[in-house]
C-alpha atoms as a PDB file:
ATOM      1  CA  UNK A   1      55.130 -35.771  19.992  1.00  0.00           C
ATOM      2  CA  UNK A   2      53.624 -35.277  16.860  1.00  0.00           C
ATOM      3  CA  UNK A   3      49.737 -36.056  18.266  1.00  0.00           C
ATOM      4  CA  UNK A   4      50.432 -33.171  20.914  1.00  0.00           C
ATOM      5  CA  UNK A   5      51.110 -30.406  18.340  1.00  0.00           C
ATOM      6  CA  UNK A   6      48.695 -31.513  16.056  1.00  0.00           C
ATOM      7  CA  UNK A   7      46.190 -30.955  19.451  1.00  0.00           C
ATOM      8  CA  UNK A   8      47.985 -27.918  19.811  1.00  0.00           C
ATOM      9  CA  UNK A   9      47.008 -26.622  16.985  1.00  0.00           C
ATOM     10  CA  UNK A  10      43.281 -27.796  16.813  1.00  0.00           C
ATOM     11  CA  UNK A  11      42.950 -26.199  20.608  1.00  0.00           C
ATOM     12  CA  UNK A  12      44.646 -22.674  19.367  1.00  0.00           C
ATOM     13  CA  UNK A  13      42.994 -22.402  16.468  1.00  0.00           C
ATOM     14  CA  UNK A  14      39.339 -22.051  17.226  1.00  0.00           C
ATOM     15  CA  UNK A  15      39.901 -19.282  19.108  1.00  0.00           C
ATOM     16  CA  UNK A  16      41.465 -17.002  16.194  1.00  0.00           C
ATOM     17  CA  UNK A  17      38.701 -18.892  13.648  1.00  0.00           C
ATOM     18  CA  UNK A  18      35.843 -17.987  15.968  1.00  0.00           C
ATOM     19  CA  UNK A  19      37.065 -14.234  16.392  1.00  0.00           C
ATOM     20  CA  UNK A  20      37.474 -13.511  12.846  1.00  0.00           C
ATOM     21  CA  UNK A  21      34.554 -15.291  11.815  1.00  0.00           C
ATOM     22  CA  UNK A  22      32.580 -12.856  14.171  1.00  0.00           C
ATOM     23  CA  UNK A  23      34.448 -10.250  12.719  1.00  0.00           C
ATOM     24  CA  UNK A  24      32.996 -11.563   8.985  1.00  0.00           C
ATOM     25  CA  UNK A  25      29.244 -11.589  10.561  1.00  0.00           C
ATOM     26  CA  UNK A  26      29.725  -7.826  11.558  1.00  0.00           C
ATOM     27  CA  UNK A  27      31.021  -6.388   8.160  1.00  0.00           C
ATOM     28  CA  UNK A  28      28.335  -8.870   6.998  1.00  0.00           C
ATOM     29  CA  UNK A  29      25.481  -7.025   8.834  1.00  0.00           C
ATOM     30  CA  UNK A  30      26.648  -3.990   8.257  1.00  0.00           C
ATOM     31  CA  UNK A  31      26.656  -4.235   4.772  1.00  0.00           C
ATOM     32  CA  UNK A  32      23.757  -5.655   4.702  1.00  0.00           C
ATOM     33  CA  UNK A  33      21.778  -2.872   7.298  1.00  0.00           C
ATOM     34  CA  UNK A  34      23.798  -0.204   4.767  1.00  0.00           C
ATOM     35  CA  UNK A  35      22.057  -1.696   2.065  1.00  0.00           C
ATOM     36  CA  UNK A  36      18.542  -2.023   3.925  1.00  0.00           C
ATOM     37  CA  UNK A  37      18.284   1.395   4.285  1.00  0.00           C
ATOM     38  CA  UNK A  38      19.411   2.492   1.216  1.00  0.00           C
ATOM     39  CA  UNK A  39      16.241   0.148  -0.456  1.00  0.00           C
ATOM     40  CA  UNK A  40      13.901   0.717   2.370  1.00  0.00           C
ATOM     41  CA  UNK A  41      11.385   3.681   1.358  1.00  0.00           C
ATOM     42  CA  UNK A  42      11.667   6.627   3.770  1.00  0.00           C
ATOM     43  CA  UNK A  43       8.810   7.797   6.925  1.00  0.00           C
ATOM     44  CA  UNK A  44       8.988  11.058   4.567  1.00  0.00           C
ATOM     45  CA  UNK A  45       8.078   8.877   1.010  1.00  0.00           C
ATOM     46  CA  UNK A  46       5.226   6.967   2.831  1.00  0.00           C
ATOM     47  CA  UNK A  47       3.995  10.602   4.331  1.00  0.00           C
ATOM     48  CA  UNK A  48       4.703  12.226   1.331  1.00  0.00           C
ATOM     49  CA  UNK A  49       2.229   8.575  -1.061  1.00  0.00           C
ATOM     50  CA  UNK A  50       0.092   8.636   1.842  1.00  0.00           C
ATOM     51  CA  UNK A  51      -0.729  12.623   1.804  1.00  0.00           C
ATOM     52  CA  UNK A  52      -1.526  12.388  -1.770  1.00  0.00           C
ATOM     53  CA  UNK A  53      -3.803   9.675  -1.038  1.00  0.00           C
ATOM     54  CA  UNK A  54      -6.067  11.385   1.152  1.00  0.00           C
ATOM     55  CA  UNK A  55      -6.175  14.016  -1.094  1.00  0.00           C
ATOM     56  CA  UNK A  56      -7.353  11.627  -3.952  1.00  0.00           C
ATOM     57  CA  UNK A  57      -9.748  10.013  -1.619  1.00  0.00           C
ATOM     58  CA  UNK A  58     -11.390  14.071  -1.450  1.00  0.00           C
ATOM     59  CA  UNK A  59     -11.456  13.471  -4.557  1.00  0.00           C
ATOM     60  CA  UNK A  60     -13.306  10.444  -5.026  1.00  0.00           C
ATOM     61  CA  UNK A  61     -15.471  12.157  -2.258  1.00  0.00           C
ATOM     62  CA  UNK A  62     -16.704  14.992  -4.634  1.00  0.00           C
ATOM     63  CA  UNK A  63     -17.540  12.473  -7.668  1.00  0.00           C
ATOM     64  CA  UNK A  64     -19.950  10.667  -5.327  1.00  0.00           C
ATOM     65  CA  UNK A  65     -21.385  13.533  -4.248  1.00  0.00           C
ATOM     66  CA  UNK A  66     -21.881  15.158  -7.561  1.00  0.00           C
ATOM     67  CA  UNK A  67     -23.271  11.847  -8.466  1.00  0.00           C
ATOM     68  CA  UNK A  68     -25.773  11.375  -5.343  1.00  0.00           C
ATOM     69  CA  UNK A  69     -28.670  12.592  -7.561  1.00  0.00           C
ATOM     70  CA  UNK A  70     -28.489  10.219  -9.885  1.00  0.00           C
ATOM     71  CA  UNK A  71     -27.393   7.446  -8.034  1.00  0.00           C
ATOM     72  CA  UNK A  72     -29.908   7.564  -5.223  1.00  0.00           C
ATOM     73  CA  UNK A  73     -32.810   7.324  -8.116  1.00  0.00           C
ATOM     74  CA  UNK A  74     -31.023   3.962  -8.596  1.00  0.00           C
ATOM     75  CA  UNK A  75     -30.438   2.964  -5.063  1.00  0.00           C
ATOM     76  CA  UNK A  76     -29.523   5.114  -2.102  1.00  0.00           C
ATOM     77  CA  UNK A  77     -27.195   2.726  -0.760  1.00  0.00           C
ATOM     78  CA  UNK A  78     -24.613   3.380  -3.272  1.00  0.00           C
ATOM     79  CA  UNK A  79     -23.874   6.575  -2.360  1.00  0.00           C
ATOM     80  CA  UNK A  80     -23.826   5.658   1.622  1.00  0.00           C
ATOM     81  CA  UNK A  81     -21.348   2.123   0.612  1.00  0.00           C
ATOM     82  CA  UNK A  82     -19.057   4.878  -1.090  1.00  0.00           C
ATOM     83  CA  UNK A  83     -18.607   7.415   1.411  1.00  0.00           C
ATOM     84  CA  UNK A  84     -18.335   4.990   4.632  1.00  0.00           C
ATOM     85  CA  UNK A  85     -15.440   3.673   2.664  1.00  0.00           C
ATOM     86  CA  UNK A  86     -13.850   7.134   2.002  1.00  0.00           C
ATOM     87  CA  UNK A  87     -14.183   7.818   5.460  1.00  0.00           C
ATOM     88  CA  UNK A  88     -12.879   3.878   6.779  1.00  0.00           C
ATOM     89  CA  UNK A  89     -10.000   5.152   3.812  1.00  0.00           C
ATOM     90  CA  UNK A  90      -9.420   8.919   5.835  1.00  0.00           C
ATOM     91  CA  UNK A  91      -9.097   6.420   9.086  1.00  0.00           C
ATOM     92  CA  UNK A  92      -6.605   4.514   8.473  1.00  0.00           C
ATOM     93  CA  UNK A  93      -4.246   6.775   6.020  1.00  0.00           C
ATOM     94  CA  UNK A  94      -4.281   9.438   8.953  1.00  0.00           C
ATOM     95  CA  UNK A  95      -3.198   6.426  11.096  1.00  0.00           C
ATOM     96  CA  UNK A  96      -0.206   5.273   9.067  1.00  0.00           C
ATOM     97  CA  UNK A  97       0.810   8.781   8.956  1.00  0.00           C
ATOM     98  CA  UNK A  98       0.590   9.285  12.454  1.00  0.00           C
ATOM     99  CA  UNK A  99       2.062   5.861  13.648  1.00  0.00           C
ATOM    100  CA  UNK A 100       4.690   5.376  10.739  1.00  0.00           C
ATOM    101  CA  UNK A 101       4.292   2.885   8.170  1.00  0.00           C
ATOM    102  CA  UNK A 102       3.778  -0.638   9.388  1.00  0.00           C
ATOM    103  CA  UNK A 103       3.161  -3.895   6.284  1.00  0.00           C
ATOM    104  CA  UNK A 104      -0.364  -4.271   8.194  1.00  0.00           C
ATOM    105  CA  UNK A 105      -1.363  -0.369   8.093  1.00  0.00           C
ATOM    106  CA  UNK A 106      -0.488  -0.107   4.950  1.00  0.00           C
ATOM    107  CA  UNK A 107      -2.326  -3.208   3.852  1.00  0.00           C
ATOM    108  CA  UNK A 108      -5.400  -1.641   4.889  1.00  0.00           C
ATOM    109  CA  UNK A 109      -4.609   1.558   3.253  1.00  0.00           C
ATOM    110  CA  UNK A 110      -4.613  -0.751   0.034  1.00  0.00           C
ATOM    111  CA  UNK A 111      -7.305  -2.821   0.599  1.00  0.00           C
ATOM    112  CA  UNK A 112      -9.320   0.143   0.770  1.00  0.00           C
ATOM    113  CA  UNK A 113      -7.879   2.333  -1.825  1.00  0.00           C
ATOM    114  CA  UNK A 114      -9.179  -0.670  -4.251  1.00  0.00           C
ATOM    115  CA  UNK A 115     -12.319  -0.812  -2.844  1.00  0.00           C
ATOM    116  CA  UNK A 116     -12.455   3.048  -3.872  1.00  0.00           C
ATOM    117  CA  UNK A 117     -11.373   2.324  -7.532  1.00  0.00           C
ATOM    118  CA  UNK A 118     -14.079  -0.261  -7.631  1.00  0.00           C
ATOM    119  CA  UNK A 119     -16.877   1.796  -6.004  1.00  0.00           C
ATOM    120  CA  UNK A 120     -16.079   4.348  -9.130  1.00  0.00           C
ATOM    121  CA  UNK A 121     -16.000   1.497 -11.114  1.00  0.00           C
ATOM    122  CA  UNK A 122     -19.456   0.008  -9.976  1.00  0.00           C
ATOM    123  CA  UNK A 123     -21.434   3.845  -9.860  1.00  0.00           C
ATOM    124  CA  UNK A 124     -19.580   4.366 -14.149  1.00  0.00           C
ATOM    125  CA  UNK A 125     -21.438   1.170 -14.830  1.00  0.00           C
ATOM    126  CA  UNK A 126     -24.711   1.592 -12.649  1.00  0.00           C
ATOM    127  CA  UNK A 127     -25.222   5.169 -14.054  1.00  0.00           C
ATOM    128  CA  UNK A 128     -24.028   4.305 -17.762  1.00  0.00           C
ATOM    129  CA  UNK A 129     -26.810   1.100 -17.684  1.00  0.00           C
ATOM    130  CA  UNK A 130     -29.278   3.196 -15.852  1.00  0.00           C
ATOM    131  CA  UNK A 131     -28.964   5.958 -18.612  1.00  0.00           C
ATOM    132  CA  UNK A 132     -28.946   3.079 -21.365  1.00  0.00           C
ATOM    133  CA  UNK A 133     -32.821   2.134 -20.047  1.00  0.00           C
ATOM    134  CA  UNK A 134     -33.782   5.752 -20.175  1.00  0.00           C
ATOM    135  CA  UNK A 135     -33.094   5.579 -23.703  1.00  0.00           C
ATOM    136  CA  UNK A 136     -34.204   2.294 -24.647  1.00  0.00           C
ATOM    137  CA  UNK A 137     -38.130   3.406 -23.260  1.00  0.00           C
ATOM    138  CA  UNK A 138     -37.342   6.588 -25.560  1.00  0.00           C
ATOM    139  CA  UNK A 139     -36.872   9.039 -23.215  1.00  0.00           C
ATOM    140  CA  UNK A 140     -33.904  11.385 -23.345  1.00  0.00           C
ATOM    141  CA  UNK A 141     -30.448  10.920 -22.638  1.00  0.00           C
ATOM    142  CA  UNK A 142     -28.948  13.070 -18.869  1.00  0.00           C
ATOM    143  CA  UNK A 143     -26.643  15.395 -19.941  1.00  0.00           C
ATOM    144  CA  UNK A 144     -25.649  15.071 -16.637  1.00  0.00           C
ATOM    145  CA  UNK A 145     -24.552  11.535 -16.499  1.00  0.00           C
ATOM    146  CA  UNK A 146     -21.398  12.233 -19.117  1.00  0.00           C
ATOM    147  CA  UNK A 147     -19.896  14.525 -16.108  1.00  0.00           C
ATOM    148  CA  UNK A 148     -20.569  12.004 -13.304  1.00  0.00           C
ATOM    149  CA  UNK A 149     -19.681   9.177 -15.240  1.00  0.00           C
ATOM    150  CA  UNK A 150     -16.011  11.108 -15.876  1.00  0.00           C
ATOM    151  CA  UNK A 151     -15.537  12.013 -12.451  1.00  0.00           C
ATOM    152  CA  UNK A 152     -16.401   8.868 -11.113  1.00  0.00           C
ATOM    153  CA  UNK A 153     -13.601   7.190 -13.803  1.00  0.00           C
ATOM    154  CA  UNK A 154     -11.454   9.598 -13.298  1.00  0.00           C
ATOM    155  CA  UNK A 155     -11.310   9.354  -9.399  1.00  0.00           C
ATOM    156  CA  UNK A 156     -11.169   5.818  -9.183  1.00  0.00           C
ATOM    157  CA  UNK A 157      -8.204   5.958 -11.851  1.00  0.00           C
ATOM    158  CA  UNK A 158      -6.545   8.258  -8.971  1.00  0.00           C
ATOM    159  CA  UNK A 159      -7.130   6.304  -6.545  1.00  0.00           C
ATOM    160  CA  UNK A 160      -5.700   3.157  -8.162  1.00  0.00           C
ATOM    161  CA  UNK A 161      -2.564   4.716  -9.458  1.00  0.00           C
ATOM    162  CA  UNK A 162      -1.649   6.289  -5.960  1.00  0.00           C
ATOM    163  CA  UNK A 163      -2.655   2.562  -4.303  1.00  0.00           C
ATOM    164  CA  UNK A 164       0.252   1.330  -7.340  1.00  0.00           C
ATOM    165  CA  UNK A 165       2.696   3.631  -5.522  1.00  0.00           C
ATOM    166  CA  UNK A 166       2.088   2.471  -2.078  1.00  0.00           C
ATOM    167  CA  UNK A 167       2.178  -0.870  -3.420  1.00  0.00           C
ATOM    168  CA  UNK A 168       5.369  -0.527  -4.618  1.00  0.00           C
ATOM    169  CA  UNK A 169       6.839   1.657  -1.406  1.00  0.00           C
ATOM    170  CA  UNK A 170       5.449  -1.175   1.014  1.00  0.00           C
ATOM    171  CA  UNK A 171       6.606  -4.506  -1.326  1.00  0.00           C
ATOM    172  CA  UNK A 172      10.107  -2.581  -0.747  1.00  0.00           C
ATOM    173  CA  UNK A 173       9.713  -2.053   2.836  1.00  0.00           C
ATOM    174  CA  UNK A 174       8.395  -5.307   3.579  1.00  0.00           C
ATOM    175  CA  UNK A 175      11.942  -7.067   1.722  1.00  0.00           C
ATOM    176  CA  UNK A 176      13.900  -5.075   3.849  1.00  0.00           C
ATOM    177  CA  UNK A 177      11.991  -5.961   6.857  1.00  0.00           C
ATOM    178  CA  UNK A 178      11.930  -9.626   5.700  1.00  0.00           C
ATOM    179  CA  UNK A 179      15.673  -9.621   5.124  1.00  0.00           C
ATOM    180  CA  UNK A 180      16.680  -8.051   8.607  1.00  0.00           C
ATOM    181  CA  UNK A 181      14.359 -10.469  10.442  1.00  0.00           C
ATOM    182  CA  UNK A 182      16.083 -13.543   8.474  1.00  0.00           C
ATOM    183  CA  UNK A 183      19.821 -12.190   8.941  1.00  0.00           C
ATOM    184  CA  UNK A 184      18.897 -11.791  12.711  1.00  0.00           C
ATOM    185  CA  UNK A 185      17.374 -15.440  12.752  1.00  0.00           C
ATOM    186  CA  UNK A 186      20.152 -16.861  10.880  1.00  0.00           C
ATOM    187  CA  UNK A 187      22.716 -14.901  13.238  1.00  0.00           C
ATOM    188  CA  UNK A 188      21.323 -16.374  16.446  1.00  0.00           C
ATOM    189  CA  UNK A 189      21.688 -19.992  15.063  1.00  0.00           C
END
């Protein structure tokens, strides 16, 4: 008598288990999608980082120009290398705004936001070294270099410190993306 209750028991029980554990897995995921998008960055924050980043890539746009002059003395394709990259940059930021923010979109909204910064980078040292010569063969310094020099810096600077903030947006949006996909996963084993 004793081995059929004991069966009983084994045979009734799964049942109830199996129903409350699937009620645990639904607070579960619940709490955890609460808490997704409470960490996950916004359509409206990307918009908002990646508006601004156009804007500093007009920016970065102007310093080259402004710089052309001097640059193209140096070596024409400086200025050409800087501007197809502000335009490549235009592409794809008006593409994550008008798609929505995707990890790969947005890694080529970086990628290309540093290759900005290092452009400026690159033209500061190229005209800094180019107006160095001028002065070693005793000619006189181009008061004109200073201004391109700081515009150039100062671009770049803007265009790193806006690719720090979609850094930052996109690390959090790829966690929460990472931690749905593994809950689902883990769920369907």
């Amino acid at each position: 008598m004793s081995v059929f209750l004991v069966f009983t028991l084994l045979v009734a029980n799964p049942g109830a288990s199996q129903t409350n554990q699937r009620q645990n897995q639904t607070t579960s995921s619940k709490r955890t999608i609460s808490e997704l998008q409470r960490n996950m960055p916004s359509e409206k924050e990307f918009s908002e980082l990646l508006s601004k980043a156009d804007e500093k890539v007009f920016t970065f746009e102007v310093a080259v120009k402004n710089a052309k002059p001097r640059l193209d003395k140096i070596d024409t394709k400086y200025v050409k290398n800087y501007l197809d990259a502000a335009a490549t940059a235009h592409l794809l930021i008006s593409k994550a705004i008008e798609r929505g923010p995707t990890a790969y979109g947005l890694v080529g909204v970086l990628t290309t936001l540093d290759d900005l910064s290092l452009g400026a980078a690159n033209g500061t040292a190229i005209l800094l070294a180019a107006d160095g010569d001028r002065m070693a063969r005793g000619e006189i310094r181009d008061t004109g270099t200073r201004d391109s020099v700081a515009a150039l810096s100062s671009a770049g600077t803007s265009c790193n410190d806006i690719a720090e903030l979609i850094f930052h947006a996109t690390m959090r949006l790829i966690a929460a993306e990472e931690t749905l996909l593994n809950k689902l996963l883990d769920e369907q084993r």
